[in-house]
Protein backbone atom coordinates (compact mmCIF):
# COMPACT_ATOMS: atom_id res chain seq x y z
CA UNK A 1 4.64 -24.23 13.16
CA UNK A 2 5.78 -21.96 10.21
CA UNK A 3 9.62 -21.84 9.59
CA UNK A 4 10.26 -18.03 9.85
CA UNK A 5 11.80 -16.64 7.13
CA UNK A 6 15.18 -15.09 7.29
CA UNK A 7 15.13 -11.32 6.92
CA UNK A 8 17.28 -9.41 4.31
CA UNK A 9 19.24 -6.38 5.02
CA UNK A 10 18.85 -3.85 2.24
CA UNK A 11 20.27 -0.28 1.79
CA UNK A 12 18.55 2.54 0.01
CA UNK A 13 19.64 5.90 -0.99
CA UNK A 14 16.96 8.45 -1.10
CA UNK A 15 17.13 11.45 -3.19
CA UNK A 16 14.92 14.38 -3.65
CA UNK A 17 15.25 18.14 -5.37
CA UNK A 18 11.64 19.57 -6.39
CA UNK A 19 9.00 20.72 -3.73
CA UNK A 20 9.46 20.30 -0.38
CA UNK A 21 13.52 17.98 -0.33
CA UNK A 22 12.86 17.40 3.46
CA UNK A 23 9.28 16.46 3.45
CA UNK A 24 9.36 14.39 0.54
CA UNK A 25 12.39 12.22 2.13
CA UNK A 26 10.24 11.68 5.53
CA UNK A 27 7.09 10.66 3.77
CA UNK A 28 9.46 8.21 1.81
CA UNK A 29 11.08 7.11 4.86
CA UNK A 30 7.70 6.45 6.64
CA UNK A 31 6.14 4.67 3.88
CA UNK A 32 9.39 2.05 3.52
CA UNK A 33 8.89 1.29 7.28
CA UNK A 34 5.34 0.62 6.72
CA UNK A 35 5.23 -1.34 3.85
CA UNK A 36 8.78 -2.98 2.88
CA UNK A 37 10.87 -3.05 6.46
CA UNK A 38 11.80 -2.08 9.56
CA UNK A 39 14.31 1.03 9.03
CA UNK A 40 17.42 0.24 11.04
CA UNK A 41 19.67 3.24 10.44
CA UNK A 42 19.46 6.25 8.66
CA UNK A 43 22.09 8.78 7.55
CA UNK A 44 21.74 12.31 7.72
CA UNK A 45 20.70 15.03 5.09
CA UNK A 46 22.78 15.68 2.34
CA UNK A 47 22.47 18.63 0.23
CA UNK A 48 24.64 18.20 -3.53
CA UNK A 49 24.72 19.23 -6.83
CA UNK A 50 22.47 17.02 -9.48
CA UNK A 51 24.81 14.59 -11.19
CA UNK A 52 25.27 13.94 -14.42
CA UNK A 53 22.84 16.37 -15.71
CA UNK A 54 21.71 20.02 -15.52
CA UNK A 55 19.66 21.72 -12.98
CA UNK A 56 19.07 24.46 -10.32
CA UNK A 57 17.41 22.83 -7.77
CA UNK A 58 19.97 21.06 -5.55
CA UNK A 59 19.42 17.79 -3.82
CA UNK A 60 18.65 16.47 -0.42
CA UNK A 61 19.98 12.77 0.17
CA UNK A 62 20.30 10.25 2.11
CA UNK A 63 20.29 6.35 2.78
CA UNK A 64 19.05 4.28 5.31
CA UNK A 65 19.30 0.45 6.22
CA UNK A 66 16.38 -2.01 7.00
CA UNK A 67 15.58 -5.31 7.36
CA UNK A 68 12.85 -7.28 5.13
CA UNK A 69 11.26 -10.25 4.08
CA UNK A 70 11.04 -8.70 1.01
CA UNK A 71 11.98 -10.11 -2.18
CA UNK A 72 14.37 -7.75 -4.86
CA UNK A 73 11.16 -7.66 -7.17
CA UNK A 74 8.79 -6.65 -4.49
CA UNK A 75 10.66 -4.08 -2.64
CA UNK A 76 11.39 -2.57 -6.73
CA UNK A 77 7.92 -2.92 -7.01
CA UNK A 78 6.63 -0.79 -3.39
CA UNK A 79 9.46 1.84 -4.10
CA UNK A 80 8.12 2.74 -7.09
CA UNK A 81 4.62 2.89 -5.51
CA UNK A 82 6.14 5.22 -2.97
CA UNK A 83 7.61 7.35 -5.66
CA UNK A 84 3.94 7.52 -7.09
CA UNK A 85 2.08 8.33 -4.08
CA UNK A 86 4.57 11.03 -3.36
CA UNK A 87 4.07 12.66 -6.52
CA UNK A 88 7.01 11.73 -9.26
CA UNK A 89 5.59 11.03 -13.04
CA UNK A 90 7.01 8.96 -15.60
CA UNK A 91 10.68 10.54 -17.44
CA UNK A 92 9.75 13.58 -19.78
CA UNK A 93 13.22 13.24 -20.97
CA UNK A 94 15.76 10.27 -21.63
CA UNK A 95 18.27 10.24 -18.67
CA UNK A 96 18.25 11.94 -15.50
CA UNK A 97 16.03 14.94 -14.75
CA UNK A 98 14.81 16.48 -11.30
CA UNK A 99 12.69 14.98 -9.63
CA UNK A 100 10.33 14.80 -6.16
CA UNK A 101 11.56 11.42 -5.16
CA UNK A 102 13.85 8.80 -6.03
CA UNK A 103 14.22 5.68 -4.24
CA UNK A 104 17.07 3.51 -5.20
CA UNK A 105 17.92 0.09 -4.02
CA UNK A 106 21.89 -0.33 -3.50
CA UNK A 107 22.54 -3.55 -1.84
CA UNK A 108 20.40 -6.43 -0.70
CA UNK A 109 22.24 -8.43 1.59
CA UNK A 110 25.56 -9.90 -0.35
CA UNK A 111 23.61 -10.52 -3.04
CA UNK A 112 24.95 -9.92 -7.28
CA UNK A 113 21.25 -9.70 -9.35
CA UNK A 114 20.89 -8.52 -12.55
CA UNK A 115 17.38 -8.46 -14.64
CA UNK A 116 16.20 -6.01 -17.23
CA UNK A 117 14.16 -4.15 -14.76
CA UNK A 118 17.43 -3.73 -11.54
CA UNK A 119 20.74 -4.62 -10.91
CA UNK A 120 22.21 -5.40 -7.15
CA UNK A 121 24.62 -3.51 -6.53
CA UNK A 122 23.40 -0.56 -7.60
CA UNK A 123 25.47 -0.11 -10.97
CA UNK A 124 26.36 3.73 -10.47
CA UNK A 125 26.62 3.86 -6.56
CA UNK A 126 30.42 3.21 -6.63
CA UNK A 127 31.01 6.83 -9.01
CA UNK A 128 28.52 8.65 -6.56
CA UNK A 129 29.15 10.63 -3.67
CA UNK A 130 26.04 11.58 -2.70
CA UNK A 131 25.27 8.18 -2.11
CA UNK A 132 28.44 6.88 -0.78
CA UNK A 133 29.25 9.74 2.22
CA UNK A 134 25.52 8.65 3.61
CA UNK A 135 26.35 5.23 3.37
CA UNK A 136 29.65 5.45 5.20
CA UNK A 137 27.78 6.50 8.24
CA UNK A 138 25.68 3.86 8.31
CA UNK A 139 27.49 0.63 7.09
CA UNK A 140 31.62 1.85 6.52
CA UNK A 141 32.65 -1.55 6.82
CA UNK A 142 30.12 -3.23 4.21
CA UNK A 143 31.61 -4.85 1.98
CA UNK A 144 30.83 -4.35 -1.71
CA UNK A 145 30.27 -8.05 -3.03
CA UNK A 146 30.62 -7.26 -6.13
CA UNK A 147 33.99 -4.79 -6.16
CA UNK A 148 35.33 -6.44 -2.86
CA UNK A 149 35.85 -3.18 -0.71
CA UNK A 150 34.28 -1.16 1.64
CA UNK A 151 32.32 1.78 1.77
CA UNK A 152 34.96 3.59 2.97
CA UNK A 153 37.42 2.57 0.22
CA UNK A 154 35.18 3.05 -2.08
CA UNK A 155 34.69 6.79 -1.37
CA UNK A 156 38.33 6.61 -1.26
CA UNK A 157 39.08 5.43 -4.98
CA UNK A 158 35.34 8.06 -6.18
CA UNK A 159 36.14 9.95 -8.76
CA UNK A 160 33.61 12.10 -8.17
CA UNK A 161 34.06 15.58 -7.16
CA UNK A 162 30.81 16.78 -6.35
CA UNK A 163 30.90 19.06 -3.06
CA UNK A 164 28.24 17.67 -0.22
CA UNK A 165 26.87 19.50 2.89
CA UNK A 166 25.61 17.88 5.74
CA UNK A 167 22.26 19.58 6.92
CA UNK A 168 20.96 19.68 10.18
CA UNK A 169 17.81 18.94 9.56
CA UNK A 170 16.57 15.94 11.52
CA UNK A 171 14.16 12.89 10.30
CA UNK A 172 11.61 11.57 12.82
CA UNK A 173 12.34 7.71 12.74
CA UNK A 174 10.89 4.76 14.13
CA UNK A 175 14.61 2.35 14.11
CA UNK A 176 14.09 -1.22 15.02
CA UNK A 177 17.44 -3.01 15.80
């Protein structure tokens, strides 16, 4: 009988500001269930300035929790194929620019990785609100493995100022516990 394999928790932010914010987050949301996990949680909607760079459009965001067999590489690898299928093409500028969809991995388990292609933690999540706030709601009490606090005292100790607004839109998920 196969062994079965052990299955990783991973949190993702989701970010979108060109087209349709809300639709482009579902369609995200329903491709990572079908082809990288089972979503466990999801936060709400966000709406925030961009960060570190210049633009009208403001952002939707959000993250969500799921659990995979996954490895780092592959989930990388079908995120980016999500970003694709929804629509987002290849940097027309160095840095950060708007954009249709951005999937971001910020934790995989406990786990510190670091190749040329992704680092675990995510290396900017910690100066972020717009990632942090939606994280708190899900997973507070995680524990960042590689600065040694929680969500919670991480937004704590954020330097960032950004102003967030909690939408009430509503995302149609299928959450496996």
């Amino acid at each position: 009988m196969e062994e079965l394999k052990k299955k990783s928790i991973v949190y993702l932010s989701i970010g979108s500001n060109l087209g349709d914010r809300f639709l482009n987050i579902q369609n995200a949301i329903e491709l990572i269930d079908e082809t990288i996990g089972d979503v466990n949680s999801c936060s709400s909607i966000y709406e925030n300035p961009p960060v570190d760079f210049e633009a009208e459009e403001l952002f939707y965001n959000c993250c969500l929790s799921l659990k995979t067999n996954l490895t780092i590489d592959e989930i990388l690898n079908k995120s980016q194929a999500i970003e694709n299928k929804i629509g987002r093409t290849k940097k027309q500028i160095s840095g950060y620019e708007s954009r249709l969809i951005d999937i971001d991995i910020l934790y995989f388990d406990q786990l510190i990785y670091s190749s040329d292609k992704i680092n675990i933690p995510h290396l900017k999540l910690s100066e972020r609100k717009f990632v942090l706030i939606p994280l708190k709601e899900i997973a507070a009490d995680f524990i960042d493995p590689k600065l040694n606090l929680s969500i919670t005292e991480l937004i704590e100790k954020c330097l960032d100022n950004s102003v967030l607004v909690k939408t009430t839109k509503s995302l149609k998920l299928k959450i496996t516990q």
